[in-house]
PDB file of N, CA and C in Angstrom:
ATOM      1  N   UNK A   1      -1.692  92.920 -25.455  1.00  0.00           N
ATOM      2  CA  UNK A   1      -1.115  92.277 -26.624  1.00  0.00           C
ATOM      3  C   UNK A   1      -0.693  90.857 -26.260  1.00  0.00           C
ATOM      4  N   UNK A   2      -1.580  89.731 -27.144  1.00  0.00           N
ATOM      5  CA  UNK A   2      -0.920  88.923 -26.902  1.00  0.00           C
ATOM      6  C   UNK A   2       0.350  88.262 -27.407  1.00  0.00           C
ATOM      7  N   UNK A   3       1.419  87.477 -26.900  1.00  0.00           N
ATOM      8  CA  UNK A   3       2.796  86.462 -27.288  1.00  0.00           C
ATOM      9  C   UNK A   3       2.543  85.398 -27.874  1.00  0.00           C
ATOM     10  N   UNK A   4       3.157  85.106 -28.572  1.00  0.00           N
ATOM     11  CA  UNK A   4       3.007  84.159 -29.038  1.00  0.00           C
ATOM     12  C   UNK A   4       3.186  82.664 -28.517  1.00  0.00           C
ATOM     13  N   UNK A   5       3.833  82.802 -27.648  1.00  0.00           N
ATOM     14  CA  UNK A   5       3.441  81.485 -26.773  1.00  0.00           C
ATOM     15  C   UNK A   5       2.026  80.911 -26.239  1.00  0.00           C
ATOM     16  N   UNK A   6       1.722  82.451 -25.636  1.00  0.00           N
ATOM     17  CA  UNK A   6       0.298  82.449 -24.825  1.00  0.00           C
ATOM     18  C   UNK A   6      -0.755  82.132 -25.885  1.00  0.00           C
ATOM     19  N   UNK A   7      -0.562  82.724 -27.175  1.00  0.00           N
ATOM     20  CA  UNK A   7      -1.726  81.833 -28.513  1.00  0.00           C
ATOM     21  C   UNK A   7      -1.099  80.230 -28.989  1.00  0.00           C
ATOM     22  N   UNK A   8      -0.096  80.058 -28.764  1.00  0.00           N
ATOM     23  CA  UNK A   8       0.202  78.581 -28.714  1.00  0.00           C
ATOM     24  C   UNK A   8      -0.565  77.894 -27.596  1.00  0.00           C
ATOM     25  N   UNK A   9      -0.291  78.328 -26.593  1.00  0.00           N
ATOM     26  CA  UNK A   9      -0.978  77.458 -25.574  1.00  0.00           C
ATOM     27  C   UNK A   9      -2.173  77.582 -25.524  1.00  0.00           C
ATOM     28  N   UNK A  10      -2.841  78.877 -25.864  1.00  0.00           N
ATOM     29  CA  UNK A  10      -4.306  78.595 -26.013  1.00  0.00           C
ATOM     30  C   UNK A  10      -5.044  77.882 -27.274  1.00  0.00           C
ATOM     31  N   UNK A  11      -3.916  77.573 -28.104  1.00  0.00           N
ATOM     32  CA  UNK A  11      -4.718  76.502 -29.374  1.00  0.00           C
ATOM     33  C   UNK A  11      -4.241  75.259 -28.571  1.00  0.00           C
ATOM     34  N   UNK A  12      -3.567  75.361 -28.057  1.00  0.00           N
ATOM     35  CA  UNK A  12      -3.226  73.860 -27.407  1.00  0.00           C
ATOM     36  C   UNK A  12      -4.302  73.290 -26.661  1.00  0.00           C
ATOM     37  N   UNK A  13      -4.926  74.085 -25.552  1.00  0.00           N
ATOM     38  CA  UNK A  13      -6.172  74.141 -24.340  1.00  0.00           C
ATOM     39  C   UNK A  13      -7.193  73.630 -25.429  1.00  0.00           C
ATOM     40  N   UNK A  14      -7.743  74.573 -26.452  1.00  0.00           N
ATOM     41  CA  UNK A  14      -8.693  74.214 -27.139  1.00  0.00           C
ATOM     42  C   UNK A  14      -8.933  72.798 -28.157  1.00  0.00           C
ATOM     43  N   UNK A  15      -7.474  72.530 -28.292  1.00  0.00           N
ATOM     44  CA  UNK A  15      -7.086  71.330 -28.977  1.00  0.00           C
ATOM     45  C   UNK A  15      -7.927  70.162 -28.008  1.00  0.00           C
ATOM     46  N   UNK A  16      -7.602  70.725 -26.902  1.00  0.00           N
ATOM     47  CA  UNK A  16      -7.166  69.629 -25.896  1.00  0.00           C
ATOM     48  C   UNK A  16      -9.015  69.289 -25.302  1.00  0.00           C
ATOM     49  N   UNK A  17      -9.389  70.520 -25.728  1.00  0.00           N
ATOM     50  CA  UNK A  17     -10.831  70.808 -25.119  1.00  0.00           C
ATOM     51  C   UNK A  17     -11.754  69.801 -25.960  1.00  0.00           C
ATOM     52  N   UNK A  18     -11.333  70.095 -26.987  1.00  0.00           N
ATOM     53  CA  UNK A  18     -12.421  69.422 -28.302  1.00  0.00           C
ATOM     54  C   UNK A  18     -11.919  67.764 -28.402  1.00  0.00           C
ATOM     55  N   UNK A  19     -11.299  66.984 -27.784  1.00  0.00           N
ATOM     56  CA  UNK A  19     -10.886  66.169 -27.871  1.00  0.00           C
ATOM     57  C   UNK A  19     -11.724  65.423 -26.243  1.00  0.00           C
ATOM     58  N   UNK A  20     -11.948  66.538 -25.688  1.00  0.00           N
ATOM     59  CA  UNK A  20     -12.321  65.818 -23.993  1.00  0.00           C
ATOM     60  C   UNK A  20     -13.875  65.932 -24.358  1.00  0.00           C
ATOM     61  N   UNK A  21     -14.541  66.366 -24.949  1.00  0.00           N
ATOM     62  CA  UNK A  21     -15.666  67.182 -25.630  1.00  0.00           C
ATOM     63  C   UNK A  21     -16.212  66.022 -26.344  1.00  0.00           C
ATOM     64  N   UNK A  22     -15.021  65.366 -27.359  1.00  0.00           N
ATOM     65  CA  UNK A  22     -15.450  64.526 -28.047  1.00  0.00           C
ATOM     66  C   UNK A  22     -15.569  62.699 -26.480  1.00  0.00           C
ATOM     67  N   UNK A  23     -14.713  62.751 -25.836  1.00  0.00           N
ATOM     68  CA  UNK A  23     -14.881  61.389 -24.860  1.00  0.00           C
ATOM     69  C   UNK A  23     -15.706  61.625 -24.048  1.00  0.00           C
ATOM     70  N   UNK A  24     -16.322  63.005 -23.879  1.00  0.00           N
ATOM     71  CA  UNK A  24     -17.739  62.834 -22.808  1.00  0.00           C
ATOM     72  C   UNK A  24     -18.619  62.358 -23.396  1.00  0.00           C
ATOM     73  N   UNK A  25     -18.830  63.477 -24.683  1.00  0.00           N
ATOM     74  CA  UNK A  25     -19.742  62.935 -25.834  1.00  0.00           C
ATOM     75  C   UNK A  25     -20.176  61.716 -25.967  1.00  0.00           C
ATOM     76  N   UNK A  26     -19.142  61.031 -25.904  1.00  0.00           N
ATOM     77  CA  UNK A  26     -19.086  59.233 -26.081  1.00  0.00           C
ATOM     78  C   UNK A  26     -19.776  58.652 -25.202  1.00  0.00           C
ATOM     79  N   UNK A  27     -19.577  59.018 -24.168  1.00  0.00           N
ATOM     80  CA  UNK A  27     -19.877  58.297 -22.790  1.00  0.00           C
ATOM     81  C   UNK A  27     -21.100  58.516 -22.703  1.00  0.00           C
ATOM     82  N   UNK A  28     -21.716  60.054 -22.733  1.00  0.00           N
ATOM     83  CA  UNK A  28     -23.206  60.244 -22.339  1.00  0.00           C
ATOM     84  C   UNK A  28     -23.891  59.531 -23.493  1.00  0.00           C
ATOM     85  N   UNK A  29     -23.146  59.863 -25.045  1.00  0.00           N
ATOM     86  CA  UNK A  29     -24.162  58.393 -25.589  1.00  0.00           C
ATOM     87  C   UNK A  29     -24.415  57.004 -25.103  1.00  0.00           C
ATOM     88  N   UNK A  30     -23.279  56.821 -24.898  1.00  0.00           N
ATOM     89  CA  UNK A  30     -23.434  55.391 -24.246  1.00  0.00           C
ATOM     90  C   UNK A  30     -24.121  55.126 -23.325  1.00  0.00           C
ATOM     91  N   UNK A  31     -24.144  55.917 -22.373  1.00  0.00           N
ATOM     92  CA  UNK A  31     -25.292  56.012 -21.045  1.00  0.00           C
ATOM     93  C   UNK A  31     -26.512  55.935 -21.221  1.00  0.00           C
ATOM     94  N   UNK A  32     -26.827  57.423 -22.260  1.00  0.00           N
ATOM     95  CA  UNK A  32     -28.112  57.130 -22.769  1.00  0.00           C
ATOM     96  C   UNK A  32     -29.024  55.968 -23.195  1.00  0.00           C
ATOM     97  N   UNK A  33     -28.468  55.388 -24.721  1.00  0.00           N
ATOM     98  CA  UNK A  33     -28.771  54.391 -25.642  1.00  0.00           C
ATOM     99  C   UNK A  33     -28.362  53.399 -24.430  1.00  0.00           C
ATOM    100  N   UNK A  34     -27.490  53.080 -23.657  1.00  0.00           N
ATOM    101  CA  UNK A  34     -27.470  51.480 -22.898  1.00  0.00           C
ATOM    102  C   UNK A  34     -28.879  51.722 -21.990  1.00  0.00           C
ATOM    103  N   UNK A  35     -29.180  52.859 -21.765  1.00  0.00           N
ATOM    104  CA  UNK A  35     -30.702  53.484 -20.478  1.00  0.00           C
ATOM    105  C   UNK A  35     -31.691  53.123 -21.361  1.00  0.00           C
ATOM    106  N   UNK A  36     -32.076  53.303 -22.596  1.00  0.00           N
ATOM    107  CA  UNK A  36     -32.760  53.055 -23.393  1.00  0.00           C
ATOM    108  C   UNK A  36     -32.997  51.861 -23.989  1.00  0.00           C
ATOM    109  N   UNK A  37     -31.856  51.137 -24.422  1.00  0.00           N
ATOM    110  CA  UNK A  37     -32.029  49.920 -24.630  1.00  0.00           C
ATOM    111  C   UNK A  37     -32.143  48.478 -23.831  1.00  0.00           C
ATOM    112  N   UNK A  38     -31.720  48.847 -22.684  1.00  0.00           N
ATOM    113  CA  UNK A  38     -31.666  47.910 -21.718  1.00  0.00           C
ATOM    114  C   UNK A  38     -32.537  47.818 -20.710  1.00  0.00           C
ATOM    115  N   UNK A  39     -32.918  49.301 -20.537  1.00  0.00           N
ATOM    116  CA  UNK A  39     -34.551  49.660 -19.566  1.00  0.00           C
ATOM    117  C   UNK A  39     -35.121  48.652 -19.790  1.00  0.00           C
ATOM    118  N   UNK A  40     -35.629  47.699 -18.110  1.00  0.00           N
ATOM    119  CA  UNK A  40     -36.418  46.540 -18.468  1.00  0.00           C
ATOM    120  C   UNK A  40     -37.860  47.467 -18.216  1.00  0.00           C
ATOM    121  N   UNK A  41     -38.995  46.374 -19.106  1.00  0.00           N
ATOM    122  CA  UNK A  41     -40.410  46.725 -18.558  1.00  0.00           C
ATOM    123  C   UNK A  41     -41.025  46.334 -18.015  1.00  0.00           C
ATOM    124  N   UNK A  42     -41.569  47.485 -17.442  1.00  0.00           N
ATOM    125  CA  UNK A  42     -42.061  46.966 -16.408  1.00  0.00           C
ATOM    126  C   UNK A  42     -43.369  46.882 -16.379  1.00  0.00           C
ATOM    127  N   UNK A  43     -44.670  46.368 -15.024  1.00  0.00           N
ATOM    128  CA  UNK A  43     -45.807  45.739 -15.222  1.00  0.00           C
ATOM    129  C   UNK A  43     -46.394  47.555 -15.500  1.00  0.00           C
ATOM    130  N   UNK A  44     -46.240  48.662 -15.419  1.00  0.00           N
ATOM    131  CA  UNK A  44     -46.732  50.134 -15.352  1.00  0.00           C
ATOM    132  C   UNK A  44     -45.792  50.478 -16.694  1.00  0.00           C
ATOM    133  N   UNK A  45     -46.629  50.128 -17.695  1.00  0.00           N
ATOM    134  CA  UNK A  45     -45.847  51.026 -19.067  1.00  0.00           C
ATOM    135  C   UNK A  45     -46.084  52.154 -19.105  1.00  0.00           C
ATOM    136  N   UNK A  46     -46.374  52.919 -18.298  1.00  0.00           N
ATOM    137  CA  UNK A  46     -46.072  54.626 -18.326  1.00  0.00           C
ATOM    138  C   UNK A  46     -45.173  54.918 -17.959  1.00  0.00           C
ATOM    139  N   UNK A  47     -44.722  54.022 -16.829  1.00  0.00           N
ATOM    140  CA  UNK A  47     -43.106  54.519 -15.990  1.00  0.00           C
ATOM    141  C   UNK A  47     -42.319  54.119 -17.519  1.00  0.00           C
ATOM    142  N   UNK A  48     -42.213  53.220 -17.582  1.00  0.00           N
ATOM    143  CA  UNK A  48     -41.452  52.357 -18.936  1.00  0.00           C
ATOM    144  C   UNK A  48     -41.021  53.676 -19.663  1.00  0.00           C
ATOM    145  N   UNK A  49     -42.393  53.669 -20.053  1.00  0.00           N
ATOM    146  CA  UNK A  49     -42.519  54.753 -21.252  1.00  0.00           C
ATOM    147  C   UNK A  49     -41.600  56.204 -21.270  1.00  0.00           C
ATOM    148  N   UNK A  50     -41.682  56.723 -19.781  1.00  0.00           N
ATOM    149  CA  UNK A  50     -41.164  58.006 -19.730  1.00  0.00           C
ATOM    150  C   UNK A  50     -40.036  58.074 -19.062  1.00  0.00           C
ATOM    151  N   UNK A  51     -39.345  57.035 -18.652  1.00  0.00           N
ATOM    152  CA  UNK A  51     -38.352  56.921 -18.614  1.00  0.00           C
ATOM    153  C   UNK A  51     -37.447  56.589 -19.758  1.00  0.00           C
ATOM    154  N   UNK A  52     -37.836  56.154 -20.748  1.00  0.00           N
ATOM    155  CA  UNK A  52     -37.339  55.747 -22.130  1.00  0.00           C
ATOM    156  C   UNK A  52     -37.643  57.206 -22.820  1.00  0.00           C
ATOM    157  N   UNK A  53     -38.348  57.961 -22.783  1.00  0.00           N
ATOM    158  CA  UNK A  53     -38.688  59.245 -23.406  1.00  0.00           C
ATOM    159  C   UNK A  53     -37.721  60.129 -22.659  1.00  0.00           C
ATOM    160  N   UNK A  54     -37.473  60.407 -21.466  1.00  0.00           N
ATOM    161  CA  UNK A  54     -36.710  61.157 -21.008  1.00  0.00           C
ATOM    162  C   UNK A  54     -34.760  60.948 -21.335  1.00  0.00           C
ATOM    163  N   UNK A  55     -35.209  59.442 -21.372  1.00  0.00           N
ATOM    164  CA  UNK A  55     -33.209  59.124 -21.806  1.00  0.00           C
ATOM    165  C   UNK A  55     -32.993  59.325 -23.085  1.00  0.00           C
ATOM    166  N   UNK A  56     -34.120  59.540 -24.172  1.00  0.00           N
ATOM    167  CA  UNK A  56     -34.034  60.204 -25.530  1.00  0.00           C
ATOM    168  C   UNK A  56     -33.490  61.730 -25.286  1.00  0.00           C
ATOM    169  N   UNK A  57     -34.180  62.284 -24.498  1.00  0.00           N
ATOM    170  CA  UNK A  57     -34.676  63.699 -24.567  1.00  0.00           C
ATOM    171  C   UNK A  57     -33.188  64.188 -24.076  1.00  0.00           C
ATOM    172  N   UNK A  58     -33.103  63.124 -23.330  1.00  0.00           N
ATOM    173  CA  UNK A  58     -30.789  63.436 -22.539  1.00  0.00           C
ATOM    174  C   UNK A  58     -30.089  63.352 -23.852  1.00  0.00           C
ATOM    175  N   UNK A  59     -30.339  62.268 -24.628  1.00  0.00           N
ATOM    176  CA  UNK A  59     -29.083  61.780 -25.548  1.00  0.00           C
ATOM    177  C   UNK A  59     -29.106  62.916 -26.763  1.00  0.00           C
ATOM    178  N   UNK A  60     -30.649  63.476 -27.218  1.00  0.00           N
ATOM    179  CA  UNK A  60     -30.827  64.894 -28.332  1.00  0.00           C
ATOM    180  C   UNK A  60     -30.738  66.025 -27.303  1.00  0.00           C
ATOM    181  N   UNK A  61     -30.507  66.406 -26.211  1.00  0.00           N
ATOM    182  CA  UNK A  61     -29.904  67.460 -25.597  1.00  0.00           C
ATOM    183  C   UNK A  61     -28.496  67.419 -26.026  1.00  0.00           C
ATOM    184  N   UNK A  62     -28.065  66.077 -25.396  1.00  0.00           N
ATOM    185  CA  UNK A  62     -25.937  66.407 -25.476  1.00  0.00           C
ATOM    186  C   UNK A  62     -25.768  66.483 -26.493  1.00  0.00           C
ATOM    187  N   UNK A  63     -26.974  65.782 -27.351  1.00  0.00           N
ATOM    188  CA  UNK A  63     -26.026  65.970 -29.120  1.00  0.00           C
ATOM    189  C   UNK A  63     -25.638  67.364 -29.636  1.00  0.00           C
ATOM    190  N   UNK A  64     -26.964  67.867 -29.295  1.00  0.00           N
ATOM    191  CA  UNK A  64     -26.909  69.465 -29.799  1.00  0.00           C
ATOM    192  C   UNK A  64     -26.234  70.477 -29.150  1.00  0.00           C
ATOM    193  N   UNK A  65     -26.065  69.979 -27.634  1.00  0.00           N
ATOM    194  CA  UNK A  65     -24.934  70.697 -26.787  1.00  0.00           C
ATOM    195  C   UNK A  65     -23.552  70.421 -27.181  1.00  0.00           C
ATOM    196  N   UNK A  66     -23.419  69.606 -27.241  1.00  0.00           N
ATOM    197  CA  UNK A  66     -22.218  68.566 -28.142  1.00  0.00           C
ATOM    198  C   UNK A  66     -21.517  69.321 -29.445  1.00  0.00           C
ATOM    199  N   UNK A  67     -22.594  69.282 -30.563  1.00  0.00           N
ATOM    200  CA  UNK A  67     -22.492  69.918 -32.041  1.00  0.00           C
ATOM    201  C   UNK A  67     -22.081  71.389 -31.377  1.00  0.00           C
ATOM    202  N   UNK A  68     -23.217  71.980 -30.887  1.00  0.00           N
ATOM    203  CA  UNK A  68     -22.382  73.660 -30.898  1.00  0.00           C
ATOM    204  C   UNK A  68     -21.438  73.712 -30.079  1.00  0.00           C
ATOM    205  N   UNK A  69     -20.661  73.430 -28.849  1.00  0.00           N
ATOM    206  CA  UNK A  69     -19.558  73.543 -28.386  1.00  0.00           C
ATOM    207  C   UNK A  69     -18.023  73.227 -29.454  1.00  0.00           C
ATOM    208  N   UNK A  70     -18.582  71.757 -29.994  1.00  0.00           N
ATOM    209  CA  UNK A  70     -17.398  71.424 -31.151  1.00  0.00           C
ATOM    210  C   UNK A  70     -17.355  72.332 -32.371  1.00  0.00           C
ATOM    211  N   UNK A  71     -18.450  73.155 -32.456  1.00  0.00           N
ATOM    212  CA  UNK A  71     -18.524  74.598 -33.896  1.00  0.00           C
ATOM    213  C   UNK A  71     -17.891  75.483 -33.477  1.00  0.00           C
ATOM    214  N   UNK A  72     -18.027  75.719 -31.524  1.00  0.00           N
ATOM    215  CA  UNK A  72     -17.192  76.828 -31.500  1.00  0.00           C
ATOM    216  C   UNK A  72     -15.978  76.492 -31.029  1.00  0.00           C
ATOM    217  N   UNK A  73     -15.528  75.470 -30.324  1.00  0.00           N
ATOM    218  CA  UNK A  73     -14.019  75.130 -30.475  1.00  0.00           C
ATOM    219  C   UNK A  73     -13.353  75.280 -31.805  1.00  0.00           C
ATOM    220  N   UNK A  74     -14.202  75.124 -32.827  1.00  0.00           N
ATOM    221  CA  UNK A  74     -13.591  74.791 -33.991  1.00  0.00           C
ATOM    222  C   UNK A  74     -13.307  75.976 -34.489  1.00  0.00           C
ATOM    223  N   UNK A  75     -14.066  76.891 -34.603  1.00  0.00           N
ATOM    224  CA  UNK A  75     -13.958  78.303 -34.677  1.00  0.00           C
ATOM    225  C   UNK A  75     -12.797  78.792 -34.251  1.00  0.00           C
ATOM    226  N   UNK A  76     -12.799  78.538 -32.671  1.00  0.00           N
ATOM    227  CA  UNK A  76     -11.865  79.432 -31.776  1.00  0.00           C
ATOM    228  C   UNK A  76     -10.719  78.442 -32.636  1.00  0.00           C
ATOM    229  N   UNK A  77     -10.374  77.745 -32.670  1.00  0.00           N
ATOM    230  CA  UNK A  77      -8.773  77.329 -33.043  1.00  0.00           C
ATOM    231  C   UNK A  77      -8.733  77.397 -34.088  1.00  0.00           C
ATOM    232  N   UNK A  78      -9.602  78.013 -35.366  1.00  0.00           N
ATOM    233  CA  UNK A  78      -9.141  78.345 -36.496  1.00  0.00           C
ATOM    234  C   UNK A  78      -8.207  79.675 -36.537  1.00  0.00           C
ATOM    235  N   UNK A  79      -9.367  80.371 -36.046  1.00  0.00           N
ATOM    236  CA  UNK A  79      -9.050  81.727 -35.165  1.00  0.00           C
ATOM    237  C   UNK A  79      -7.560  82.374 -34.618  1.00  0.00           C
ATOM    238  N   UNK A  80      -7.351  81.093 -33.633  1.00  0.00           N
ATOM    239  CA  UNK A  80      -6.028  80.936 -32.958  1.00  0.00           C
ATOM    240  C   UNK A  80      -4.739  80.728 -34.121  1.00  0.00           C
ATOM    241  N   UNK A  81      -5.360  79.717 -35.092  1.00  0.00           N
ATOM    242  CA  UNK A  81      -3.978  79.307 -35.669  1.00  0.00           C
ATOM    243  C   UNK A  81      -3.997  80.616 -36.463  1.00  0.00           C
ATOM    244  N   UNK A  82      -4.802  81.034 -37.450  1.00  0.00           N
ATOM    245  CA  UNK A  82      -4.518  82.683 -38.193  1.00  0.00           C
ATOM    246  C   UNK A  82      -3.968  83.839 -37.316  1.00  0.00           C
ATOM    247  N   UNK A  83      -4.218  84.142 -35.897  1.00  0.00           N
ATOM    248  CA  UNK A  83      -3.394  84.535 -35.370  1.00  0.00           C
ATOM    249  C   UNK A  83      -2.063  84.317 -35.032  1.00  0.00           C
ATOM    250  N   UNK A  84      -1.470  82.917 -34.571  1.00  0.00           N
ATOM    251  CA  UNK A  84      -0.270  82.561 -34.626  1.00  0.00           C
ATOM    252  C   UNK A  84       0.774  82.966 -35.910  1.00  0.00           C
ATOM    253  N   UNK A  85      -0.044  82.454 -37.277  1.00  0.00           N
ATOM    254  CA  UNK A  85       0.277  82.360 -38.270  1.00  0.00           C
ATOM    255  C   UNK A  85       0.687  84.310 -38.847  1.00  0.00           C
ATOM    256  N   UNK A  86      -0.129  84.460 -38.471  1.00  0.00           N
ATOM    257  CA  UNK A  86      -0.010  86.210 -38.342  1.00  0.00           C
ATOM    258  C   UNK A  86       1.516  86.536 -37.920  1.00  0.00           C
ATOM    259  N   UNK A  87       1.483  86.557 -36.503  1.00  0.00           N
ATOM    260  CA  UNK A  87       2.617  86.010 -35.647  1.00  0.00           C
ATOM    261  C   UNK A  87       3.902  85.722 -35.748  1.00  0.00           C
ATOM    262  N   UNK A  88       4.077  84.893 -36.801  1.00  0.00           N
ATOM    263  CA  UNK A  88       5.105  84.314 -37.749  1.00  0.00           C
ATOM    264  C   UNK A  88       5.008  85.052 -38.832  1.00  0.00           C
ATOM    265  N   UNK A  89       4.644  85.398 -39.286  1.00  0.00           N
ATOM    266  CA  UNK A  89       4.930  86.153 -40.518  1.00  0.00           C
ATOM    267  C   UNK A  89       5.608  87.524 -40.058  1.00  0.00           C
ATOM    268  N   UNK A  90       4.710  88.426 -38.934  1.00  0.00           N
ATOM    269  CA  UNK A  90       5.424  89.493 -38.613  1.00  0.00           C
ATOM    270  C   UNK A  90       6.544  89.148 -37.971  1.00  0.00           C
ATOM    271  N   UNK A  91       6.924  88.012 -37.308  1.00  0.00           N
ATOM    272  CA  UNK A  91       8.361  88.319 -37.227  1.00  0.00           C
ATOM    273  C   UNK A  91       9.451  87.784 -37.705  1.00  0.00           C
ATOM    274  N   UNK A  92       9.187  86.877 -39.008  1.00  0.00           N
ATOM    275  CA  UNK A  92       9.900  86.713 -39.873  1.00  0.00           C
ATOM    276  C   UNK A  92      10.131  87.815 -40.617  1.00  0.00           C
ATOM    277  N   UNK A  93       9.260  88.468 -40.948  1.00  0.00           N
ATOM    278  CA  UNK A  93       9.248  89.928 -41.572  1.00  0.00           C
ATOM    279  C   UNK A  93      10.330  90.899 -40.898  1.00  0.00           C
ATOM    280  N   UNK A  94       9.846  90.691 -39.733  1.00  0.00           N
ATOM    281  CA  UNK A  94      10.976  91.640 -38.464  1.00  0.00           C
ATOM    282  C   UNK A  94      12.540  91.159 -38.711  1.00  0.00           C
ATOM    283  N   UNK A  95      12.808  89.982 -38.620  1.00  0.00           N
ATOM    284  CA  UNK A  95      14.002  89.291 -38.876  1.00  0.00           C
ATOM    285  C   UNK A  95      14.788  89.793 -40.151  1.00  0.00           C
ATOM    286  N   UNK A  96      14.039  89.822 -40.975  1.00  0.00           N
ATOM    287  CA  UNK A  96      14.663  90.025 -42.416  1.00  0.00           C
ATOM    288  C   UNK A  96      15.044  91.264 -42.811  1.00  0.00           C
ATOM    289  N   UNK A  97      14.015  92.356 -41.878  1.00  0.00           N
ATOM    290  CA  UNK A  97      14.290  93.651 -42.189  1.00  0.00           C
ATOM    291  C   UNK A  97      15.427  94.298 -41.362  1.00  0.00           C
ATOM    292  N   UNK A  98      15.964  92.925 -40.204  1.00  0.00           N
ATOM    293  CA  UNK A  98      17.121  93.098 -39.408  1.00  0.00           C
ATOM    294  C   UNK A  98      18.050  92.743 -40.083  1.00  0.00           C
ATOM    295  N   UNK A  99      18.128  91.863 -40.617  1.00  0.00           N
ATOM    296  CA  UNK A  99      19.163  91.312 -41.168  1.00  0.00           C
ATOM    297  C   UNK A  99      19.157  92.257 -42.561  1.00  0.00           C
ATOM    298  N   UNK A 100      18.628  92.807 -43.147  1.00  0.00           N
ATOM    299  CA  UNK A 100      18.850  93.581 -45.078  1.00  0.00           C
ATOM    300  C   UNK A 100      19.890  94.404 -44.155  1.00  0.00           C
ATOM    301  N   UNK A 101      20.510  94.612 -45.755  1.00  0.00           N
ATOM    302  CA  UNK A 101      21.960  95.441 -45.152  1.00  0.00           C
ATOM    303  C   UNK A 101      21.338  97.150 -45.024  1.00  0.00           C
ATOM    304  N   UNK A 102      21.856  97.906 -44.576  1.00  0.00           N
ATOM    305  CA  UNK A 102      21.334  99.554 -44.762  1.00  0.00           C
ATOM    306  C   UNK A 102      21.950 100.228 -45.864  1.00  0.00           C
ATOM    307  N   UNK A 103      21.366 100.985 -46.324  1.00  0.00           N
ATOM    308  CA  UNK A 103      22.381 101.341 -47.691  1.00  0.00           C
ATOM    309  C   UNK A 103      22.544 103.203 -46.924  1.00  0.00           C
ATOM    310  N   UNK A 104      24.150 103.088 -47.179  1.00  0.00           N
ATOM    311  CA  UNK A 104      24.679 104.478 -46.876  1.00  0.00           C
ATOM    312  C   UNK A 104      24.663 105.197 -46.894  1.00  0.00           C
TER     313      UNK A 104
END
């Protein structure tokens, strides 16, 4: 059974995940597209060529690695907060049924 702390902190991790998810993201675009756009050519346009084809083939890999990791972070911390939220309700519920007076 989990506490409710321990589902706090794990929406926290995931918070924290999809946010580091999103600055790699960034970066390997940037890597890519600067590999791509800046690749000088050279006198062998096949090297050219497939080296410019392969830094595509990186930048539509991370995207799509990218997209489904951020679907399922997104998931998991929806997930998380309806559990928390759960959480709070049962023990506000608990609270109240402590506090009603007992009848005699």
């Amino acid at each position: 059974m989990l506490e409710f702390r321990d589902v706090v902190w794990m929406l926290l991790q995931w918070k924290r995940f999809k946010r580091l998810l999103g600055g790699a993201t960034g970066m390997f675009w940037l890597l890519c597209s600067s590999g791509v756009l800046f690749l000088p050519e050279e006198e062998d346009g096949e090297t050219w060529f497939w080296a410019r084809i392969s830094l595509l083939v990186c930048l539509l890999a991370s995207t799509i690695v990218s997209l489904w990791l951020y679907i399922a972070a997104r998931r998991e911390i929806k997930r998380l907060e309806r559990v928390s939220a759960d959480m709070r309700i049962e023990e506000a519920e608990a609270q109240r049924q402590r506090k009603a007076p007992r009848p005699r």
